[in-house]
Structures are given as C-alpha cells and as structure tokens.
C-alpha atoms as a PDB file:
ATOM      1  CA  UNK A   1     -43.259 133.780  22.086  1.00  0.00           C
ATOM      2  CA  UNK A   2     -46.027 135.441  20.950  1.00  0.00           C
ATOM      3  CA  UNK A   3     -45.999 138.400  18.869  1.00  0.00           C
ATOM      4  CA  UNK A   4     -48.823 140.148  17.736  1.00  0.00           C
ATOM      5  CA  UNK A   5     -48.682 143.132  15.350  1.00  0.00           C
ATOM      6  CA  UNK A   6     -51.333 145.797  15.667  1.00  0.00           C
ATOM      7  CA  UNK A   7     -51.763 146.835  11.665  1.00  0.00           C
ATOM      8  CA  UNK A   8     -54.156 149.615  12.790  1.00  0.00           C
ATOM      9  CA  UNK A   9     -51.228 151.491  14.737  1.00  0.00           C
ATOM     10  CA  UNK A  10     -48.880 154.551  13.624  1.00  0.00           C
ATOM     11  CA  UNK A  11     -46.119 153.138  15.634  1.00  0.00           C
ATOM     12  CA  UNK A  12     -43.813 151.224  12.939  1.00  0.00           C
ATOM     13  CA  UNK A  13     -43.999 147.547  12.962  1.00  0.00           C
ATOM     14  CA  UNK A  14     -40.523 146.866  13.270  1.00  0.00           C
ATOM     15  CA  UNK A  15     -40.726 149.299  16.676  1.00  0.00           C
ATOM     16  CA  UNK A  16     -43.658 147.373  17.768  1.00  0.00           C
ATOM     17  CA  UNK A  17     -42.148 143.794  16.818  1.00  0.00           C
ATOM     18  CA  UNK A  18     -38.883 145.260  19.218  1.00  0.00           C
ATOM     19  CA  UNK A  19     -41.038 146.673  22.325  1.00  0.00           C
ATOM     20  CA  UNK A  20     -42.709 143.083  22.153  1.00  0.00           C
ATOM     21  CA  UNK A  21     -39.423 141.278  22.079  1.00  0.00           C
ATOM     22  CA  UNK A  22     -37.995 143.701  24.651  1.00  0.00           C
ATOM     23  CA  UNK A  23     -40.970 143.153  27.199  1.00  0.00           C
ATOM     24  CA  UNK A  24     -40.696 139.592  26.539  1.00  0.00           C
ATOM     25  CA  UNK A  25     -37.255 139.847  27.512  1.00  0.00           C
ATOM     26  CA  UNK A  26     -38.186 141.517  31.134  1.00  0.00           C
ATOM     27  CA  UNK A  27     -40.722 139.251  31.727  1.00  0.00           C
ATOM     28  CA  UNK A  28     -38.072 136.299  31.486  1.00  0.00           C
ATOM     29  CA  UNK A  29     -40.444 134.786  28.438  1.00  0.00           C
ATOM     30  CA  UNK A  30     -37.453 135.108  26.537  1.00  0.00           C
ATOM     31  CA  UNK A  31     -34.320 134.332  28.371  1.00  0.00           C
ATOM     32  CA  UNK A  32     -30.487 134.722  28.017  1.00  0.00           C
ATOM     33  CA  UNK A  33     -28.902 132.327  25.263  1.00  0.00           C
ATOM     34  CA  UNK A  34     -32.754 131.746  23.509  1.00  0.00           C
ATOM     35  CA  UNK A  35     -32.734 131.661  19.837  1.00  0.00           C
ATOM     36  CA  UNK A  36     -35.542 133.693  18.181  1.00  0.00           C
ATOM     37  CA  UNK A  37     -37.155 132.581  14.806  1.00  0.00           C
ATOM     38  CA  UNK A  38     -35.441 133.029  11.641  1.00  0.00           C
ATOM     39  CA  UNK A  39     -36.486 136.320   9.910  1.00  0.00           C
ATOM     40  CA  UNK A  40     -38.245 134.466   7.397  1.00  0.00           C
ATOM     41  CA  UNK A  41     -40.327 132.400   9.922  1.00  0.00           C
ATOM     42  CA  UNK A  42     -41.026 135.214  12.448  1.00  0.00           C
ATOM     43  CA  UNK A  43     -42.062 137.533   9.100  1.00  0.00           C
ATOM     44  CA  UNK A  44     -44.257 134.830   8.047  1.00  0.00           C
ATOM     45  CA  UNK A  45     -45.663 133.952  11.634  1.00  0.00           C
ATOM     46  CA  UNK A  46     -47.064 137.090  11.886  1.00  0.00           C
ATOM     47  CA  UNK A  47     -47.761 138.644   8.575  1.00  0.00           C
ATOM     48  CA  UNK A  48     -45.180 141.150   7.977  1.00  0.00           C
ATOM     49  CA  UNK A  49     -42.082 141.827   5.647  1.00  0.00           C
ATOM     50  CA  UNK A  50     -39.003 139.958   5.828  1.00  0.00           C
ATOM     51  CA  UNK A  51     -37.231 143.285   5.652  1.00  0.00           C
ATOM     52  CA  UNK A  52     -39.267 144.556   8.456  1.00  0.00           C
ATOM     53  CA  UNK A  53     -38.023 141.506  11.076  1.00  0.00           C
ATOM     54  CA  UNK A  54     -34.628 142.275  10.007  1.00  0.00           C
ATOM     55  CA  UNK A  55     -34.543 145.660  10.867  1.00  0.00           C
ATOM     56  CA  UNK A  56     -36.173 145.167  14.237  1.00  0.00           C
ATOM     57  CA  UNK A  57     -33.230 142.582  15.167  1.00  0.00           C
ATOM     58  CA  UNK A  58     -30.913 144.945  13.584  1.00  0.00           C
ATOM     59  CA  UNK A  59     -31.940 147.390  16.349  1.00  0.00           C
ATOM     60  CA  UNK A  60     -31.983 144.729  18.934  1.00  0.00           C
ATOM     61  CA  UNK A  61     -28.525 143.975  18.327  1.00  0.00           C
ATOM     62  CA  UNK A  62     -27.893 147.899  18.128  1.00  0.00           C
ATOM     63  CA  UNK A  63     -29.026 147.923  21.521  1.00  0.00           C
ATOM     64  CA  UNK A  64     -27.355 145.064  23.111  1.00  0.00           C
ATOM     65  CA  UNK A  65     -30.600 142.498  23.181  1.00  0.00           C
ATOM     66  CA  UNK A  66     -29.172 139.957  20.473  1.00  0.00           C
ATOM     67  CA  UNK A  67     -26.323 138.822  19.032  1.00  0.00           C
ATOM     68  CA  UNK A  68     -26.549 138.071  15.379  1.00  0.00           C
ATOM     69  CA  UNK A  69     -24.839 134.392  14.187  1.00  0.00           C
ATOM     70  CA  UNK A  70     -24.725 133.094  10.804  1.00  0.00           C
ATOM     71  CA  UNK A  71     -25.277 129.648  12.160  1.00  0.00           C
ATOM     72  CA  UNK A  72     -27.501 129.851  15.157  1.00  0.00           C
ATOM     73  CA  UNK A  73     -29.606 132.897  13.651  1.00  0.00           C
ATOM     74  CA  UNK A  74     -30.920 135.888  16.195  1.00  0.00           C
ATOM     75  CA  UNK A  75     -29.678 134.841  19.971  1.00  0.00           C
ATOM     76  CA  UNK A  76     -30.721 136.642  23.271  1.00  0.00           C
ATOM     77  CA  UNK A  77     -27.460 138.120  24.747  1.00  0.00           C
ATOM     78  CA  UNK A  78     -27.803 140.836  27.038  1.00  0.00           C
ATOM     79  CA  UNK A  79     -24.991 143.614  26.909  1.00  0.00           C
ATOM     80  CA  UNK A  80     -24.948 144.653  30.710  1.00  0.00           C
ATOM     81  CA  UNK A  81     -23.570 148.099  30.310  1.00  0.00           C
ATOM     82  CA  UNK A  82     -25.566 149.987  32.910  1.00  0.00           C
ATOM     83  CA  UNK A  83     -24.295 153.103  32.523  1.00  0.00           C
ATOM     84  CA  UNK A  84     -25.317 153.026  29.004  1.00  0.00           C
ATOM     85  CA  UNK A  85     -28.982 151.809  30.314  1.00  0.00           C
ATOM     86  CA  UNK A  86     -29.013 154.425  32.896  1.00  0.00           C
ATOM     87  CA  UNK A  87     -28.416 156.943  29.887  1.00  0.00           C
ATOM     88  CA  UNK A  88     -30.832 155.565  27.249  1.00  0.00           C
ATOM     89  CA  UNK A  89     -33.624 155.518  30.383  1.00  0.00           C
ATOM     90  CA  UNK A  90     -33.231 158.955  31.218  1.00  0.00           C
ATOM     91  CA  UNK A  91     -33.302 160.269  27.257  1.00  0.00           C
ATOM     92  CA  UNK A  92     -36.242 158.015  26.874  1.00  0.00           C
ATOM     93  CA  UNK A  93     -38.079 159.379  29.844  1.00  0.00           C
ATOM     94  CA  UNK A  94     -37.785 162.978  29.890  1.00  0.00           C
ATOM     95  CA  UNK A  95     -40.169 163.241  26.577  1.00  0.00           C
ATOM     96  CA  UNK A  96     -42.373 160.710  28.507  1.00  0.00           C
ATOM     97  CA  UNK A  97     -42.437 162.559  31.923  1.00  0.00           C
ATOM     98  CA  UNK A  98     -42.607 165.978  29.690  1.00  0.00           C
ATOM     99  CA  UNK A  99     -45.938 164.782  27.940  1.00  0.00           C
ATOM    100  CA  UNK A 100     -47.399 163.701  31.196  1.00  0.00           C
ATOM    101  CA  UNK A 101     -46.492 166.814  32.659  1.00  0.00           C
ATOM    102  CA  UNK A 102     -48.069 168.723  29.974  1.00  0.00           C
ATOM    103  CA  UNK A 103     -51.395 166.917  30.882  1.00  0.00           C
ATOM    104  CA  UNK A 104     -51.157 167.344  34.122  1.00  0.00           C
ATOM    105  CA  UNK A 105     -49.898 163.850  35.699  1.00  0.00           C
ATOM    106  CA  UNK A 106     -48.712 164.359  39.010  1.00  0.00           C
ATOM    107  CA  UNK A 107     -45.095 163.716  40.316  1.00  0.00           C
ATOM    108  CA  UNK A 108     -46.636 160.779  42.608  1.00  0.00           C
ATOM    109  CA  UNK A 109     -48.831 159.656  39.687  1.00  0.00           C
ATOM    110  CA  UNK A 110     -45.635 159.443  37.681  1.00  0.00           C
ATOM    111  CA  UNK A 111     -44.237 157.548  40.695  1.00  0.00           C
ATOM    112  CA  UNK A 112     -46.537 155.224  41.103  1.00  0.00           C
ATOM    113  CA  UNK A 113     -46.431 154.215  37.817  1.00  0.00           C
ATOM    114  CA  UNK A 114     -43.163 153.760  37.387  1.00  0.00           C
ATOM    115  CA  UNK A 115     -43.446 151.839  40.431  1.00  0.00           C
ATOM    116  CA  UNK A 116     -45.697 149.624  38.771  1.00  0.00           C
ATOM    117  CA  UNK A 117     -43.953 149.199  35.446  1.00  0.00           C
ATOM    118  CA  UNK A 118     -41.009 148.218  37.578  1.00  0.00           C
ATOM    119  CA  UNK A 119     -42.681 145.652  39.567  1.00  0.00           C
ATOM    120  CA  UNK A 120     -44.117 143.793  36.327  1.00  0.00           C
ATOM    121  CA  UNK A 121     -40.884 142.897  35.035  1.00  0.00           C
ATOM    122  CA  UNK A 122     -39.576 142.469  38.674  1.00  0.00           C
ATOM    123  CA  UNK A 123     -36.962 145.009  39.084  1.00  0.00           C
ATOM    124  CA  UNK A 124     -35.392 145.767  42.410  1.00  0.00           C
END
C-alpha cells in the first residue's frame, strides 16, 4: 500500500491518509479481511503523528471500512449497508455538483465524469 501524504495541502492529513485508504479500497489494492499497518508503523512510514493515523482509522471504522481488534490491529471489513452509502453519496455530492455548477460544469460534463470515476474503481 502506498500512501503518500502531500504536506503542502490544506486538506487534513488524517482526511488525506482516509481518501488514500478508501481509493485503495475501490481499486481492490486493499481487499476484504487485509490488515493495515499498526498506527505506529503506518505514522512512521510516512512521516506523520501517531495521533494523526489513529484518527483516520477511527473514521474508517466510523464509516464501516475497518474493524478495529486488539490483537490483529486495523482490518478491512466492509459494512454493506447501501442505503446508508446511497445517503452519505448524495450529501457528499450535492456540495460537489453545487461547486461545479457554480463554475459552470455542464450536466453531461458532470456525467461523464462520474462516469469515469465509476469505471476506475469498476462499478456497475
């Protein structure tokens, strides 16, 4: 797995250390039932805070990526509750769509690059 932090960014490293894992997830580098490095090694692997990795696997777990076990450490296990994906998409999209909409993006712009996000991690 490789994770690479971008210092320079405003986004919050434990946000960017989730996307990473979360696209790594999608694109099957990480699978179902893989253990992820211990905070300690991941924090040290790429340069940042203990603190930070725990908070980003905090929110994975939150979210239904991980399950957290005392003796096997951060594991990939995906809650399947589409509804609740179906929600969190939508609420995570409208700002999204709203900006792009704001610049001018058109609706088949939008489209087409959804289509295109969807066929990288290939979705249905």
């Amino acid at each position: 797995m490789l994770i690479e932090i971008d210092f320079n960014s405003e986004e919050a490293f434990y946000i960017q250390l989730r996307n990473q894992i979360i696209v790594g997830i999608a694109t099957e580098q990480i699978r179902e039932g893989d253990t992820l490095p211990s905070v300690r090694a991941l924090a040290e692997m790429i340069g940042i805070n203990m603190h930070t990795v725990n908070k980003a696997y905090a929110v994975l777990r939150e979210e239904g990526f991980l399950q957290l076990d005392r003796r096997r450490g951060a594991v990939v296990a995906l809650d399947l509750d589409k509804l609740r994906a179906v929600e969190e998409t939508y609420e995570g999209l409208q700002v999204i769509i709203a900006k792009a909409v704001c610049k001018q993006v058109s609706r088949e712009e939008i489209h087409e690059l959804v289509d295109r996000i969807v066929d990288r991690f290939g979705g249905q």
